[in-house]
PDB file of N, CA and C in Angstrom:
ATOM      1  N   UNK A   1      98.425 101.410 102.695  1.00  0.00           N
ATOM      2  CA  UNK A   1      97.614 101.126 101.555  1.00  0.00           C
ATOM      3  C   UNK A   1      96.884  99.806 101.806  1.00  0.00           C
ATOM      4  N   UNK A   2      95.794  99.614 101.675  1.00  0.00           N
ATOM      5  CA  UNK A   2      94.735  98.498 102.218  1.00  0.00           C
ATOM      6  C   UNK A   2      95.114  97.767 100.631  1.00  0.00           C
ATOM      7  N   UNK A   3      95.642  96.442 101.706  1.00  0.00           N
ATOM      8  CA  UNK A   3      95.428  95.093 100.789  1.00  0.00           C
ATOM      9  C   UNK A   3      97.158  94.804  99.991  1.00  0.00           C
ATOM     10  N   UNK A   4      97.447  95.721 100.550  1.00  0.00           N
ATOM     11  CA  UNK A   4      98.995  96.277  99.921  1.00  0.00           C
ATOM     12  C   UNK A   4     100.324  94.658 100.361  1.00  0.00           C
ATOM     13  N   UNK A   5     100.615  94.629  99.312  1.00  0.00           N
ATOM     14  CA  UNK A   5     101.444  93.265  99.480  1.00  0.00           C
ATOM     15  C   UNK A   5     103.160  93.545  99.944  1.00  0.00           C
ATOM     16  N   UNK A   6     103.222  94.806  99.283  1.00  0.00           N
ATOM     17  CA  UNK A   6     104.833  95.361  99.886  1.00  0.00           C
ATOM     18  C   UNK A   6     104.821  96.766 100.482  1.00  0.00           C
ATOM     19  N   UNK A   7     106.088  97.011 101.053  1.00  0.00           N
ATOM     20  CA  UNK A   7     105.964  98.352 102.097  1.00  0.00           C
ATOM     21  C   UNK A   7     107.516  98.966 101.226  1.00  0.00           C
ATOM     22  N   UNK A   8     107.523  99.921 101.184  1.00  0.00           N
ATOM     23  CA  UNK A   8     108.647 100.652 101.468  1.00  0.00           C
ATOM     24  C   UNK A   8     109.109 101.422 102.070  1.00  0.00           C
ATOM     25  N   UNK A   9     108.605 101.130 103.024  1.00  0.00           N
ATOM     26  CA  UNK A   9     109.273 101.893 104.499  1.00  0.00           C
ATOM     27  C   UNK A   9     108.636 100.767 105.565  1.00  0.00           C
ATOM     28  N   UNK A  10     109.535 101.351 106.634  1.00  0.00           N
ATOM     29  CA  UNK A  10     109.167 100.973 108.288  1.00  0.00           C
ATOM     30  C   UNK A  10     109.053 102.156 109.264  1.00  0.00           C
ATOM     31  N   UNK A  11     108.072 101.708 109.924  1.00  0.00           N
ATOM     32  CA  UNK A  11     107.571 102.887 110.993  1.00  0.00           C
ATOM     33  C   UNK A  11     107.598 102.324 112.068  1.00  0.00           C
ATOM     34  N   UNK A  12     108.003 103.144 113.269  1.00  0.00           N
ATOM     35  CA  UNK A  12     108.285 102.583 114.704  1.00  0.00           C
ATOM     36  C   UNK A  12     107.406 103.800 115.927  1.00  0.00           C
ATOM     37  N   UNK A  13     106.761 102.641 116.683  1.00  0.00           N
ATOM     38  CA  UNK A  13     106.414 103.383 117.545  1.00  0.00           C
ATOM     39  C   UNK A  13     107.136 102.848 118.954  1.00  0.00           C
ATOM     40  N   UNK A  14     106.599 104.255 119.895  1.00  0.00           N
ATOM     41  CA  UNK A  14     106.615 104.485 120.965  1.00  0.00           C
ATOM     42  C   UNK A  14     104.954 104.314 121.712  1.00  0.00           C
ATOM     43  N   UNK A  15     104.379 103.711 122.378  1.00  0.00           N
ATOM     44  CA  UNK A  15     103.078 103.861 123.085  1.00  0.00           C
ATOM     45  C   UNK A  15     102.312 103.875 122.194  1.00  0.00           C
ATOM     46  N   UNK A  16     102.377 103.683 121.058  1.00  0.00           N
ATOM     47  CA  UNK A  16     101.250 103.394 119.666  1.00  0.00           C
ATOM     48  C   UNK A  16     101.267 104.789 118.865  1.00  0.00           C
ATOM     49  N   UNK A  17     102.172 106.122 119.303  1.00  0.00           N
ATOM     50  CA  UNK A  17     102.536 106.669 118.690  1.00  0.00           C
ATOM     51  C   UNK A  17     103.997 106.839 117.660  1.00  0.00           C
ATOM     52  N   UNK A  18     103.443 106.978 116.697  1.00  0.00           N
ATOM     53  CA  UNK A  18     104.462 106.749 115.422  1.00  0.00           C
ATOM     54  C   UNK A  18     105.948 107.871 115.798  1.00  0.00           C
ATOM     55  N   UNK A  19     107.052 107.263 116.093  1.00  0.00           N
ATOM     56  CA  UNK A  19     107.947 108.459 116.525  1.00  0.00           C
ATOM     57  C   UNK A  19     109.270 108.171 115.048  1.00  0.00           C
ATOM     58  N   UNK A  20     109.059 107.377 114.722  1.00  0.00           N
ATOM     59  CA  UNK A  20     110.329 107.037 113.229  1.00  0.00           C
ATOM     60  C   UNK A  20     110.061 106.170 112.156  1.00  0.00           C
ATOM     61  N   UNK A  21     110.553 106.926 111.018  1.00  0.00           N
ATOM     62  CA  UNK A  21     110.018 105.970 109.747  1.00  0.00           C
ATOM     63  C   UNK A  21     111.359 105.985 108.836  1.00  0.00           C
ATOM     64  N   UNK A  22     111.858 104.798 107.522  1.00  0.00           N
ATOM     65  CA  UNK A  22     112.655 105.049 106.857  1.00  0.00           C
ATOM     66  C   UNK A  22     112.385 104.348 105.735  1.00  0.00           C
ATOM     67  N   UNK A  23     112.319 104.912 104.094  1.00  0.00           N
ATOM     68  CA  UNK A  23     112.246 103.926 103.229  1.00  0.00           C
ATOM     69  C   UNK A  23     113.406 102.759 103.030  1.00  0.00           C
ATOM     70  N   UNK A  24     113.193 102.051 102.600  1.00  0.00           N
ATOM     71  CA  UNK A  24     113.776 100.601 102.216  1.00  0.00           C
ATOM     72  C   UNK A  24     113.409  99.899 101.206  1.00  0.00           C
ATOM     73  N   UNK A  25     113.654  99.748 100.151  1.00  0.00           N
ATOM     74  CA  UNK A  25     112.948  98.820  99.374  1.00  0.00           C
ATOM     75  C   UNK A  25     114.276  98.326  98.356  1.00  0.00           C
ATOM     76  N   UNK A  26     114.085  97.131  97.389  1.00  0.00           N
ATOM     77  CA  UNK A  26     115.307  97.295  96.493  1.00  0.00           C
ATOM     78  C   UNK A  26     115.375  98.135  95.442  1.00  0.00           C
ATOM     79  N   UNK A  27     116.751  98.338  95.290  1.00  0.00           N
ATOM     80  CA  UNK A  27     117.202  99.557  94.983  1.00  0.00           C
ATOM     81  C   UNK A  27     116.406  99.894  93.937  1.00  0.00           C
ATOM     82  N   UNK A  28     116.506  99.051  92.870  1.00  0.00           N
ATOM     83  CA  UNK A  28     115.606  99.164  91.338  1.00  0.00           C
ATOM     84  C   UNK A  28     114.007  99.941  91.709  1.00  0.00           C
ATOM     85  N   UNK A  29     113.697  99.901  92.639  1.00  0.00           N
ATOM     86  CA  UNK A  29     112.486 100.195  92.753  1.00  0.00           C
ATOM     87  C   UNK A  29     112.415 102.276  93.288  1.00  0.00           C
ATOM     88  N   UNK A  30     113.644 102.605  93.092  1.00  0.00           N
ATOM     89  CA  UNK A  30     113.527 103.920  93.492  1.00  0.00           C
ATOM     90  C   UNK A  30     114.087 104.676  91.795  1.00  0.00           C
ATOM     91  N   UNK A  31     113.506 104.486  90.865  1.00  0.00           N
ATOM     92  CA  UNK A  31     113.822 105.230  89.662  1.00  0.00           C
ATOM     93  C   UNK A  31     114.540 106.340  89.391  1.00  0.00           C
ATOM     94  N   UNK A  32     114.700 107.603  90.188  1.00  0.00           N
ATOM     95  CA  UNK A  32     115.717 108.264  89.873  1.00  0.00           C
ATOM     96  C   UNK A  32     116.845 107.749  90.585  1.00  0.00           C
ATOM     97  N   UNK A  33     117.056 106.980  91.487  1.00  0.00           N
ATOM     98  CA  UNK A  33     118.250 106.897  92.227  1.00  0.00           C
ATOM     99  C   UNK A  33     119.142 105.548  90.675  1.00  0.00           C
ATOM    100  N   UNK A  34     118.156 105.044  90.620  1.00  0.00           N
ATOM    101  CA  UNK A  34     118.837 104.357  89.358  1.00  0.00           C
ATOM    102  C   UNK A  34     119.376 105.142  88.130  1.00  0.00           C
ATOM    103  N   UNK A  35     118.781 105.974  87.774  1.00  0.00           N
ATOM    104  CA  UNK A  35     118.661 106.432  86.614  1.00  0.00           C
ATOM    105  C   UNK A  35     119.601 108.013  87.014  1.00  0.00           C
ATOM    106  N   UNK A  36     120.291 108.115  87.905  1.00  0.00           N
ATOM    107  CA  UNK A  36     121.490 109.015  87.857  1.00  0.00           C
ATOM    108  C   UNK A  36     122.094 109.023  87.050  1.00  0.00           C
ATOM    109  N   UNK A  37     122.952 109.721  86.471  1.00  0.00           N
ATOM    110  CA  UNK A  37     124.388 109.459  85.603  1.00  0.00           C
ATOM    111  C   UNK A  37     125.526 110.182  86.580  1.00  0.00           C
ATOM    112  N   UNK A  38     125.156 110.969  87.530  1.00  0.00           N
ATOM    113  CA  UNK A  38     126.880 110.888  88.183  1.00  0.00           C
ATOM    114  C   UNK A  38     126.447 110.384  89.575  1.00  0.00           C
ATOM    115  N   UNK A  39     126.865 111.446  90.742  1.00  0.00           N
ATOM    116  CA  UNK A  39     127.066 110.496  91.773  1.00  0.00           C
ATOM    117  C   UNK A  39     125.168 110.021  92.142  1.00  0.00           C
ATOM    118  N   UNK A  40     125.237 109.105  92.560  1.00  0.00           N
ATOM    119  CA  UNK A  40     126.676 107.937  93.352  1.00  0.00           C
ATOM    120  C   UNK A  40     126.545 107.069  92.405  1.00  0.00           C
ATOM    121  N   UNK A  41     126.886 107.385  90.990  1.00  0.00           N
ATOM    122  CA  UNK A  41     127.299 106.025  89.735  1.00  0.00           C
ATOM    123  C   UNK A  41     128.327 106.202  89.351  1.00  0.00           C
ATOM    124  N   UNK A  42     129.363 107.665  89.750  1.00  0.00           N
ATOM    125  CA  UNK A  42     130.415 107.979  88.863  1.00  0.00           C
ATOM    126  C   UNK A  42     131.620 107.213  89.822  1.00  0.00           C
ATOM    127  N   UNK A  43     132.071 106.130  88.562  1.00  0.00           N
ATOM    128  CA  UNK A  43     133.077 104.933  88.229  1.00  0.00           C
ATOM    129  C   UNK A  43     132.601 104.056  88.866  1.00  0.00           C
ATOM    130  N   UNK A  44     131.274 103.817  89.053  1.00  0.00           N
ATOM    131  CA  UNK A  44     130.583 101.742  89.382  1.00  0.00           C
ATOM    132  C   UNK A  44     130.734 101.371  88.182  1.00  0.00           C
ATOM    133  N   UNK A  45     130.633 100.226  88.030  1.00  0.00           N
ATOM    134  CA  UNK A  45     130.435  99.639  86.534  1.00  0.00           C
ATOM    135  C   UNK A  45     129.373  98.430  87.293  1.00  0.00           C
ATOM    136  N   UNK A  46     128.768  98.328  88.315  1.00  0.00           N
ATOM    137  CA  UNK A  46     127.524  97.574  88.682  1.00  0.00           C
ATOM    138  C   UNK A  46     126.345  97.417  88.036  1.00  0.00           C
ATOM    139  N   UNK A  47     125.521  96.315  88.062  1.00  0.00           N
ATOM    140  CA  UNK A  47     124.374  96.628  87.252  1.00  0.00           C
ATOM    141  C   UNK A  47     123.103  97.141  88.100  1.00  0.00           C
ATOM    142  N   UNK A  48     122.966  98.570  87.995  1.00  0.00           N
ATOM    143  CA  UNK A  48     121.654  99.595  88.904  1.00  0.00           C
ATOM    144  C   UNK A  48     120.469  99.048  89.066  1.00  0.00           C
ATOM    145  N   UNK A  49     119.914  97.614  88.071  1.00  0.00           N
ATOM    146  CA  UNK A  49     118.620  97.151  88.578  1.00  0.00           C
ATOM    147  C   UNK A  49     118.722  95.822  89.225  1.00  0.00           C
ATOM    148  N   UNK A  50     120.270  95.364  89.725  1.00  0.00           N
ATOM    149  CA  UNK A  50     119.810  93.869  90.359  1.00  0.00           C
ATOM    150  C   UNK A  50     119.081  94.354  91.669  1.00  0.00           C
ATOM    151  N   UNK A  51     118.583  93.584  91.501  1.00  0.00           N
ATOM    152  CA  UNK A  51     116.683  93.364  92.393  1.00  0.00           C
ATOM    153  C   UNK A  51     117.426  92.884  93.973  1.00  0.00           C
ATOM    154  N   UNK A  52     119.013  92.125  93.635  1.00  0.00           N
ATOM    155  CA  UNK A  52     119.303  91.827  95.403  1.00  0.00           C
ATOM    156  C   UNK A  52     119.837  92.633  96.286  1.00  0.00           C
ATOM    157  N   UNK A  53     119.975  94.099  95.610  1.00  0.00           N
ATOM    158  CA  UNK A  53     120.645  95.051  96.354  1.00  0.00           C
ATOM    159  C   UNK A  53     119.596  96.026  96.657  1.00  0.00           C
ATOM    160  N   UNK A  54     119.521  96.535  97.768  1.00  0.00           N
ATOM    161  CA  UNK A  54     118.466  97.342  98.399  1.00  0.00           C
ATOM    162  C   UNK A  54     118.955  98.209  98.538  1.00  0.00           C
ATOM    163  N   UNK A  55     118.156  99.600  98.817  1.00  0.00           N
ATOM    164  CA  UNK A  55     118.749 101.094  99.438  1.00  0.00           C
ATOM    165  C   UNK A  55     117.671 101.240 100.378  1.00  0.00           C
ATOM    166  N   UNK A  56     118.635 101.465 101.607  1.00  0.00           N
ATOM    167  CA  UNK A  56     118.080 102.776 102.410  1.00  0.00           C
ATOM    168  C   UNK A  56     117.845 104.340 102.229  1.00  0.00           C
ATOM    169  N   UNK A  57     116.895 104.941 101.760  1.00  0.00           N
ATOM    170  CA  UNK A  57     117.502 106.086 101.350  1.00  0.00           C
ATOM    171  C   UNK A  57     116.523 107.313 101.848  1.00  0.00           C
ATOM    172  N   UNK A  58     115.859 106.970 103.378  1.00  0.00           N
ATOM    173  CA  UNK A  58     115.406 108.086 104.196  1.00  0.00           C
ATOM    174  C   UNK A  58     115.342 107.279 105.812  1.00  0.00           C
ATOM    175  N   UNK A  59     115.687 108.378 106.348  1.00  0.00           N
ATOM    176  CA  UNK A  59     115.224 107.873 107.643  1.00  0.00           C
ATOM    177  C   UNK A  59     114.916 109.561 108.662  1.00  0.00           C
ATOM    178  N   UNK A  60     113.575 109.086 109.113  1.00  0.00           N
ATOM    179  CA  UNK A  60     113.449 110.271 110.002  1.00  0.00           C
ATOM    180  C   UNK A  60     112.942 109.868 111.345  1.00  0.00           C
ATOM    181  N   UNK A  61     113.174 110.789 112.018  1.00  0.00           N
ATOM    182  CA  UNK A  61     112.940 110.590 113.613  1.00  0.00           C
ATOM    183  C   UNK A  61     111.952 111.831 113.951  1.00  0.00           C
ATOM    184  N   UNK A  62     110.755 112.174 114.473  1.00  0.00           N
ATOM    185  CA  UNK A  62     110.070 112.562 114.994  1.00  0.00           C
ATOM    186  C   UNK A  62     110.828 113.489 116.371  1.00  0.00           C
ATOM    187  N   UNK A  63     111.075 114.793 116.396  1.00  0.00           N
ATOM    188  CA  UNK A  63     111.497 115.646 117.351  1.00  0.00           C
ATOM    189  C   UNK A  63     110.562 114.787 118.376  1.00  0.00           C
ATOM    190  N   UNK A  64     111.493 115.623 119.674  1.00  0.00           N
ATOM    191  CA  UNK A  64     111.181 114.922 120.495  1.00  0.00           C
ATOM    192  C   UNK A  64     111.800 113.692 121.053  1.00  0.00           C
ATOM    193  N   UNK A  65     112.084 112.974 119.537  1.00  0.00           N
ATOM    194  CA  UNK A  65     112.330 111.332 119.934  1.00  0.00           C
ATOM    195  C   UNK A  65     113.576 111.074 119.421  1.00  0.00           C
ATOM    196  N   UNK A  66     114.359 112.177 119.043  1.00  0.00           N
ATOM    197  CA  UNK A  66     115.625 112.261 118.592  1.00  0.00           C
ATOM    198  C   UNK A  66     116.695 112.065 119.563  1.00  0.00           C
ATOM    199  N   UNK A  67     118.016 111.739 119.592  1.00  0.00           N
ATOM    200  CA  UNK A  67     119.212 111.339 120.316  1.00  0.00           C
ATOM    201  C   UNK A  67     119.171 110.523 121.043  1.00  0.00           C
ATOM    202  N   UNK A  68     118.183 109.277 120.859  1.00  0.00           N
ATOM    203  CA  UNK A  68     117.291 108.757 121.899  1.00  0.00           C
ATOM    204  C   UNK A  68     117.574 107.080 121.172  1.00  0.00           C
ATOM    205  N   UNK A  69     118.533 107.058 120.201  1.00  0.00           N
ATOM    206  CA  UNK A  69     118.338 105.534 119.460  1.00  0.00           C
ATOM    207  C   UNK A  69     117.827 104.765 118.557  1.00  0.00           C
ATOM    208  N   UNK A  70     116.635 106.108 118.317  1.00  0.00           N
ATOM    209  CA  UNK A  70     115.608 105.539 117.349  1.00  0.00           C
ATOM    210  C   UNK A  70     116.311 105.385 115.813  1.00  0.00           C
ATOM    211  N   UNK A  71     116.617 106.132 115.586  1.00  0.00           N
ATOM    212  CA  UNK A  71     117.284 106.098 114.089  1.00  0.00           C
ATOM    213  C   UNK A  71     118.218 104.419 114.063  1.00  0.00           C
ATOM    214  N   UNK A  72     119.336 104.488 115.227  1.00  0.00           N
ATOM    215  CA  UNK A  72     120.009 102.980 115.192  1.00  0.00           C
ATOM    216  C   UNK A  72     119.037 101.481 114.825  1.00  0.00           C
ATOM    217  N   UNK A  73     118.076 102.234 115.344  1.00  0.00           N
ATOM    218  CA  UNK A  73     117.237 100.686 115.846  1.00  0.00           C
ATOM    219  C   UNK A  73     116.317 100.883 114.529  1.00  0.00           C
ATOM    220  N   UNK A  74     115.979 101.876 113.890  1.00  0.00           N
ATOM    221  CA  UNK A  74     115.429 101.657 112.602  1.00  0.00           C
ATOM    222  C   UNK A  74     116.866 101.084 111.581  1.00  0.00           C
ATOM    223  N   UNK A  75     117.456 101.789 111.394  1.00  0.00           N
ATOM    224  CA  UNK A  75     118.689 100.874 110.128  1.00  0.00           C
ATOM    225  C   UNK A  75     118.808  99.495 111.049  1.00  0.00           C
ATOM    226  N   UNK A  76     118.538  99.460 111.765  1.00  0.00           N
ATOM    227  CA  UNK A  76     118.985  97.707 112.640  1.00  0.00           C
ATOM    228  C   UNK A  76     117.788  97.062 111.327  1.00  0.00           C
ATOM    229  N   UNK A  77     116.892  97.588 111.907  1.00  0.00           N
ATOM    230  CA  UNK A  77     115.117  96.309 111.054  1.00  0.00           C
ATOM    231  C   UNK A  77     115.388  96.790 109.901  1.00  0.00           C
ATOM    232  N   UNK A  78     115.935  97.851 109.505  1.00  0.00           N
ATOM    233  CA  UNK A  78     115.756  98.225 107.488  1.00  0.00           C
ATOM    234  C   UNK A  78     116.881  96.772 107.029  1.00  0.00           C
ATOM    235  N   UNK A  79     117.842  96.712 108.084  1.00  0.00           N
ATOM    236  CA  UNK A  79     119.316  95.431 107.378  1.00  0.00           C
ATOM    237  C   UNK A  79     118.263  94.300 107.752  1.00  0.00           C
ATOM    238  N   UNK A  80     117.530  93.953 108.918  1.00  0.00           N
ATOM    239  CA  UNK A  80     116.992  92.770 108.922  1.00  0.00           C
ATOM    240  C   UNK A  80     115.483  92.361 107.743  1.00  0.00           C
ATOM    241  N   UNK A  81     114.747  93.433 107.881  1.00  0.00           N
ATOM    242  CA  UNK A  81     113.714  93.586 106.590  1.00  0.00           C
ATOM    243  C   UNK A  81     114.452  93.377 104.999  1.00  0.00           C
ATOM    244  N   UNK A  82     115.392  93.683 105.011  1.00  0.00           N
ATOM    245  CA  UNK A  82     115.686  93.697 103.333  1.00  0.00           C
ATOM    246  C   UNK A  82     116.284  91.941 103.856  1.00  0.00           C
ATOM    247  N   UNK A  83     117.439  91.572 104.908  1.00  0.00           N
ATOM    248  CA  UNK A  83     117.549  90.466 104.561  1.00  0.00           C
ATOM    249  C   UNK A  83     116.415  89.290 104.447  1.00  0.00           C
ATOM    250  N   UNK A  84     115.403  88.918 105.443  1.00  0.00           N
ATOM    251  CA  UNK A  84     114.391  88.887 105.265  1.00  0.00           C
ATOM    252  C   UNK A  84     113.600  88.575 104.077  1.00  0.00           C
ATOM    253  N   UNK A  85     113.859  89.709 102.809  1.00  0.00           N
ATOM    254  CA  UNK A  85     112.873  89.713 101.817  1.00  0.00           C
ATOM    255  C   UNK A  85     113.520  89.210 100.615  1.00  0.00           C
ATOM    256  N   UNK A  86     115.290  88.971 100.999  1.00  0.00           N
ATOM    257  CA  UNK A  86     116.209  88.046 100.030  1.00  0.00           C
ATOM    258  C   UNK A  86     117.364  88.989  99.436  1.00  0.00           C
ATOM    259  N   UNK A  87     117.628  90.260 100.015  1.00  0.00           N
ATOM    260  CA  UNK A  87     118.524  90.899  99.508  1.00  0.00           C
ATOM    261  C   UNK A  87     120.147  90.935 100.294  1.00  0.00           C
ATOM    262  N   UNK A  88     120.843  91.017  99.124  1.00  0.00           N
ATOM    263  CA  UNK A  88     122.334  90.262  99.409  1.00  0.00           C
ATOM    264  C   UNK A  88     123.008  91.660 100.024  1.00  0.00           C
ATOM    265  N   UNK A  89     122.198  92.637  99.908  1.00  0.00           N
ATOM    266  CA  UNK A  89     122.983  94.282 100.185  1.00  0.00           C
ATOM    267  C   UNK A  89     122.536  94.916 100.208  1.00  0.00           C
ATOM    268  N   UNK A  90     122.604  95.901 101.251  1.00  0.00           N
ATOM    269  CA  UNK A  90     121.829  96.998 101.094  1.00  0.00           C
ATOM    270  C   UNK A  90     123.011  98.357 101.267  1.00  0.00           C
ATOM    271  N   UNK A  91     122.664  99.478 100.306  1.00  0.00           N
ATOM    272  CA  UNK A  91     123.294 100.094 100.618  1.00  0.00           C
ATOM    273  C   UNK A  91     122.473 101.512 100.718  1.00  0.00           C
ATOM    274  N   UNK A  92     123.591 102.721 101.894  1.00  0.00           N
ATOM    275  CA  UNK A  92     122.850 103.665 102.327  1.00  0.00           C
ATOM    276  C   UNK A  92     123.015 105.143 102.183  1.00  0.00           C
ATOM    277  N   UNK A  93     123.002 106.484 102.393  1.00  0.00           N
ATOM    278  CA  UNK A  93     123.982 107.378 102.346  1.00  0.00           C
ATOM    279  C   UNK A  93     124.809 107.262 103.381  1.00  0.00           C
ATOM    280  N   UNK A  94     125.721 107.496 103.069  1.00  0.00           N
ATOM    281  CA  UNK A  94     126.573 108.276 104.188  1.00  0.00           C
ATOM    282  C   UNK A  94     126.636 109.004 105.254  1.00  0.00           C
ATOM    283  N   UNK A  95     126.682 109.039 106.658  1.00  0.00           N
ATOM    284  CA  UNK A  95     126.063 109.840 107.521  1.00  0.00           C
ATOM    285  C   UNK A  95     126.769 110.789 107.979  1.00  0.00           C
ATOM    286  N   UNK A  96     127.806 111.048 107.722  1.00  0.00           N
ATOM    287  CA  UNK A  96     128.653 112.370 108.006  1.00  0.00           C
ATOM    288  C   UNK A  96     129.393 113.110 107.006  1.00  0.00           C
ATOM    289  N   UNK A  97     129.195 113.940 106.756  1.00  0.00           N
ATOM    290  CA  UNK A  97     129.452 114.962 105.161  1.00  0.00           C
ATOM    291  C   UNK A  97     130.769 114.879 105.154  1.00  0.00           C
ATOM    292  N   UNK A  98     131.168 114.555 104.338  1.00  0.00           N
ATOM    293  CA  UNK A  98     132.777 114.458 103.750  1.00  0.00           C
ATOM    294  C   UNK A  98     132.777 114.807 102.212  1.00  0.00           C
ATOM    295  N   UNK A  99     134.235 114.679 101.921  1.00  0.00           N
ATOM    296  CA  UNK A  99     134.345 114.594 100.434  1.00  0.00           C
ATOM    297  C   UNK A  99     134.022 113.369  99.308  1.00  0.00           C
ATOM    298  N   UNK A 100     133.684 112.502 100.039  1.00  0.00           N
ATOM    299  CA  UNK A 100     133.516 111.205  99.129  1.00  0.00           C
ATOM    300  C   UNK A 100     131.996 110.559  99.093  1.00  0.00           C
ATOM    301  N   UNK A 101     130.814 110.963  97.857  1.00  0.00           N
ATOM    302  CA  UNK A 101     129.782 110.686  97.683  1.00  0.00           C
ATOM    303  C   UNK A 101     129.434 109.335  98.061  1.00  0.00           C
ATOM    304  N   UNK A 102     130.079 108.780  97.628  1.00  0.00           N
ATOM    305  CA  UNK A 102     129.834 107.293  97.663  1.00  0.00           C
ATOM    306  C   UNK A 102     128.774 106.704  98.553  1.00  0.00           C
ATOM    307  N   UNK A 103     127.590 105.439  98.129  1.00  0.00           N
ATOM    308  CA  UNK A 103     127.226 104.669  99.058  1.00  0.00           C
ATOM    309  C   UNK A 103     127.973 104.204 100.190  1.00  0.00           C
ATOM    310  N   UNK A 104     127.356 104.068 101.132  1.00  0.00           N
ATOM    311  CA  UNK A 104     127.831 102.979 102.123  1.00  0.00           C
ATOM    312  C   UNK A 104     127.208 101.375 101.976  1.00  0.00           C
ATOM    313  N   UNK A 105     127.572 100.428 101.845  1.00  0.00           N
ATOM    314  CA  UNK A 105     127.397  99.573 102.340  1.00  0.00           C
ATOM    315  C   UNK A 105     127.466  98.316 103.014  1.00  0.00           C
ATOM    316  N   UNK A 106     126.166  97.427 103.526  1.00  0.00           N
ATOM    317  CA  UNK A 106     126.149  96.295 104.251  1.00  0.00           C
ATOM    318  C   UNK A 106     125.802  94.937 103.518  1.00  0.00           C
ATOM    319  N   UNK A 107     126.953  94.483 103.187  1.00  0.00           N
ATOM    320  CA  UNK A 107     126.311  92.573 103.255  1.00  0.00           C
ATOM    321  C   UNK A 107     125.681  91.813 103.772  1.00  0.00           C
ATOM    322  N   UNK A 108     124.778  91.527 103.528  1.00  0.00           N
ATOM    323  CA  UNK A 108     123.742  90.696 103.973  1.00  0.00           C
ATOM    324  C   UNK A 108     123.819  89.005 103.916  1.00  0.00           C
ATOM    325  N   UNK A 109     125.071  88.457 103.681  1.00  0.00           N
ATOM    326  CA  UNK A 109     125.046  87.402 103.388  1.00  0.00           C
ATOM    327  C   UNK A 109     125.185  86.200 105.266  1.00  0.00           C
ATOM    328  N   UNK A 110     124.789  85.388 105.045  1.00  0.00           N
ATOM    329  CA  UNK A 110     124.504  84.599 106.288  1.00  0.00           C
ATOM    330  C   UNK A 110     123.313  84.779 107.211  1.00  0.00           C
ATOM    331  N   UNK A 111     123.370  83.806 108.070  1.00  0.00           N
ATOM    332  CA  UNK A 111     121.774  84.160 108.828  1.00  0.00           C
ATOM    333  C   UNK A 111     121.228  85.489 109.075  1.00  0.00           C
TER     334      UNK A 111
END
């Protein structure tokens, strides 16, 4: 978006072609993910719009460019971008299907 002051996402290339992208922004800023009533809210008692907690809550890799790292090295810059922009946490889904909905997350506190 021309002139655009914030991003919510990051995109990564390979040779100036775009091979991975993932949103990021703080959490408050993704409206239904706030505005759930069960998972992933059922038994937080947190407050859903502090502005210092971020979500990750896409990441894709471009076939082709899959099993290859790209995804690692994007959540690497999504934890350094949110710390960066002042957020104390970010949290993400879960990456292997189990029984327990729950966020995952990372503290961001220190350099």
């Amino acid at each position: 978006m021309p002139g655009a002051r914030t991003t919510s996402g990051l995109v990564t290339y390979l040779d100036e072609v775009p091979v991975g992208w993932c949103a990021v922004a703080p959490r408050a800023a993704y409206r239904g993910l706030v505005r759930v009533f069960t998972v992933p809210w059922k038994g937080r008692e947190e407050d859903r719009t502090d502005a210092s907690v971020w979500a990750l809550t896409c990441l894709f890799v471009r076939a082709g460019h899959r099993r290859q790292g790209v995804s690692g090295e994007l959540a690497r810059a999504a934890v350094e971008h949110a710390r960066k922009q002042g957020a104390r946490a970010l949290e993400a889904p879960r990456t292997r299907a189990g029984p327990d909905p729950s966020p995952v997350y990372v503290v961001l506190g220190g350099p």
